[in-house]
C-alpha atoms as a PDB file:
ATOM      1  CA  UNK A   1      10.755   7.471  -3.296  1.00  0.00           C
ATOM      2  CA  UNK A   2       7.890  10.251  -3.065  1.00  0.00           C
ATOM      3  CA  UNK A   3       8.090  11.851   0.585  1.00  0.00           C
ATOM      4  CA  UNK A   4       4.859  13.514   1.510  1.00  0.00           C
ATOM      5  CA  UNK A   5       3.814  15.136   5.196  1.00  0.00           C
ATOM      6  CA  UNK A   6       0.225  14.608   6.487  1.00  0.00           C
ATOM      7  CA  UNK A   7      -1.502  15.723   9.197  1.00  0.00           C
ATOM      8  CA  UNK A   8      -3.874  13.938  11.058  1.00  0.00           C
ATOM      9  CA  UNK A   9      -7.295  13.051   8.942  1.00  0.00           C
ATOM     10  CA  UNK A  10      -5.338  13.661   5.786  1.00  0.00           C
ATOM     11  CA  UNK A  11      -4.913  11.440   2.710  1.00  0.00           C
ATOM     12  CA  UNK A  12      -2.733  10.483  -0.330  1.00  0.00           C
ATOM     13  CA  UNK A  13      -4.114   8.858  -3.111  1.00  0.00           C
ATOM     14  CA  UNK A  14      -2.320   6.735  -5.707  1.00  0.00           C
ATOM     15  CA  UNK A  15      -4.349   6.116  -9.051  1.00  0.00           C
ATOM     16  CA  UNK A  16      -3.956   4.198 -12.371  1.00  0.00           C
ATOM     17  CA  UNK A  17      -2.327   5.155 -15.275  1.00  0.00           C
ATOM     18  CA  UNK A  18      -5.041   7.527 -16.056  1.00  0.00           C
ATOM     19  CA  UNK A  19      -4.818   9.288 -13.954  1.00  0.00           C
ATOM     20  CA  UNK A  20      -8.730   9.180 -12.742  1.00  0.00           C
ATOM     21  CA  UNK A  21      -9.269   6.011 -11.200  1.00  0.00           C
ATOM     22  CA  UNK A  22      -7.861   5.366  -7.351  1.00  0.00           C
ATOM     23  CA  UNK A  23      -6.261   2.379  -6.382  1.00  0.00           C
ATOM     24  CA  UNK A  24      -5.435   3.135  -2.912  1.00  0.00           C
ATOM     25  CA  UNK A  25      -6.386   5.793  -0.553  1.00  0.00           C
ATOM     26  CA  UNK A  26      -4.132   5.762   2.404  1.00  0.00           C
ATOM     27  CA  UNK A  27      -5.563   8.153   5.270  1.00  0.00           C
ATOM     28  CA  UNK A  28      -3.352   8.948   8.236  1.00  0.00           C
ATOM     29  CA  UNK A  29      -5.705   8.361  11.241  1.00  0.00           C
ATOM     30  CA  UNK A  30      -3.645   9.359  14.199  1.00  0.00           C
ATOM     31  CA  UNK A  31      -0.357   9.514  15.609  1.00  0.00           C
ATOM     32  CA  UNK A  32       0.855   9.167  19.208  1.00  0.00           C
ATOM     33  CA  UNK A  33       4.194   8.502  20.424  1.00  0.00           C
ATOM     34  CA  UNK A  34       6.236   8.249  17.677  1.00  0.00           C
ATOM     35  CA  UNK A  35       3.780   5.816  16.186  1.00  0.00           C
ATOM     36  CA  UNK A  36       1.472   6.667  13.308  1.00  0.00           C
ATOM     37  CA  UNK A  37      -1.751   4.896  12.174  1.00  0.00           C
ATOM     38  CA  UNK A  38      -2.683   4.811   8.844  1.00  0.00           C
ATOM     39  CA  UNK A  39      -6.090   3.619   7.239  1.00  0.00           C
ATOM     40  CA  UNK A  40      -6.177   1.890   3.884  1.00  0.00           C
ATOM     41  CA  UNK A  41      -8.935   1.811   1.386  1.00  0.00           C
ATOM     42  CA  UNK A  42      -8.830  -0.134  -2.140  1.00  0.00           C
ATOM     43  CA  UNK A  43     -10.587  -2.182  -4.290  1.00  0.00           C
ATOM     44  CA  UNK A  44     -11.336  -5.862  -3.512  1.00  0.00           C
ATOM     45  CA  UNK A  45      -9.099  -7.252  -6.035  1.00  0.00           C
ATOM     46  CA  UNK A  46      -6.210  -4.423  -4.948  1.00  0.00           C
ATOM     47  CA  UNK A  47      -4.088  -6.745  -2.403  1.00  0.00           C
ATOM     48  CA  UNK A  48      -2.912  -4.506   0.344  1.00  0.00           C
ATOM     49  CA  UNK A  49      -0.031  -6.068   3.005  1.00  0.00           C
ATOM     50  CA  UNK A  50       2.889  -4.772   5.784  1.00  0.00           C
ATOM     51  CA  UNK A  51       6.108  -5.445   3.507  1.00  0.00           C
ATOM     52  CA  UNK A  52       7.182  -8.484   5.661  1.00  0.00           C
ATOM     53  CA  UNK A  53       4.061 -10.183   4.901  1.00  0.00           C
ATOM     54  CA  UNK A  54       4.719  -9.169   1.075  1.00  0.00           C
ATOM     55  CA  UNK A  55       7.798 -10.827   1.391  1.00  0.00           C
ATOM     56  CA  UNK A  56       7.076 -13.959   2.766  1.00  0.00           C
ATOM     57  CA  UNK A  57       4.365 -13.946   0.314  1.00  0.00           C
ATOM     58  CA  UNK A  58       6.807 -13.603  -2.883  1.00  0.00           C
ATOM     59  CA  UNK A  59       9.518 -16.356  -1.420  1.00  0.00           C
ATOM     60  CA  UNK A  60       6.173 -18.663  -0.801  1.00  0.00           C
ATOM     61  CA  UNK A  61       5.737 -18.458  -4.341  1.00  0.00           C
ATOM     62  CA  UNK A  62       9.576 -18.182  -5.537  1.00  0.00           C
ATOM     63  CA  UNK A  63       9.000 -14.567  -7.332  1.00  0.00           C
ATOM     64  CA  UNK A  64      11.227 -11.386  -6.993  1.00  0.00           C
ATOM     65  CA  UNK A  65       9.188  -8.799  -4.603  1.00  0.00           C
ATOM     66  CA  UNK A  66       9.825  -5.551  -6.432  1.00  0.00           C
ATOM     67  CA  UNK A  67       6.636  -3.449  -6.539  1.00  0.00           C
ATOM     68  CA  UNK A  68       4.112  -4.041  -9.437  1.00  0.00           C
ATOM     69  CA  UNK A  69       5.146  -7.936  -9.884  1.00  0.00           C
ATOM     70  CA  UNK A  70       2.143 -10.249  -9.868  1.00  0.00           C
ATOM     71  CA  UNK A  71       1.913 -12.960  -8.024  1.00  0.00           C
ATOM     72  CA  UNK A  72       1.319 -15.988  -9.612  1.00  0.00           C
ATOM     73  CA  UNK A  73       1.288 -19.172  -7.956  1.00  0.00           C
ATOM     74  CA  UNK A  74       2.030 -23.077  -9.164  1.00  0.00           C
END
C-alpha cells in the first residue's frame, strides 16, 4: 500500500502502464473534523466506486474483488 500526505487542493495521480496517460486524478478537496473529501476525475469508461459498493458489485456477479479484475457479467 502507497501512503501519501496531501494538503488541501492537492492531488495524486495514478496513470497507465506508460507512464503518460492518467487514469484517475484524485484531488483532496477539504477536510473538517476528522473527515476528508476527496474529488475524483477519470475517464468515462474508468469505473470509479466506495469499496462496499465494489463489493457488492463483484458478489452480484460471482467474481473475486481484488483490484484490476474485470467485471464481466452473465
Amino acid at each position: 500500500m502507497l501512503v501519501l500526505t496531501r494538503k488541501c487542493q492537492e492531488a495524486v495521480v495514478v496513470g497507465a502502464a506508460g507512464g503518460l496517460e492518467t487514469l484517475l486524478k484524485v484531488t483532496v478537496l477539504g477536510i473538517d473534523k476528522g473527515k476528508v473529501r476527496l474529488g475524483f476525475e477519470a475517464k468515462d469508461d474508468v469505473p470509479v466506486h466506495r469499496l462496499e459498493v465494489w463489493e457488492r458489485i463483484c458478489a452480484l456477479a460471482r467474481i473475486d474483488p481484488s483490484p484490476g479484475t474485470e467485471l464481466i457479467f452473465p
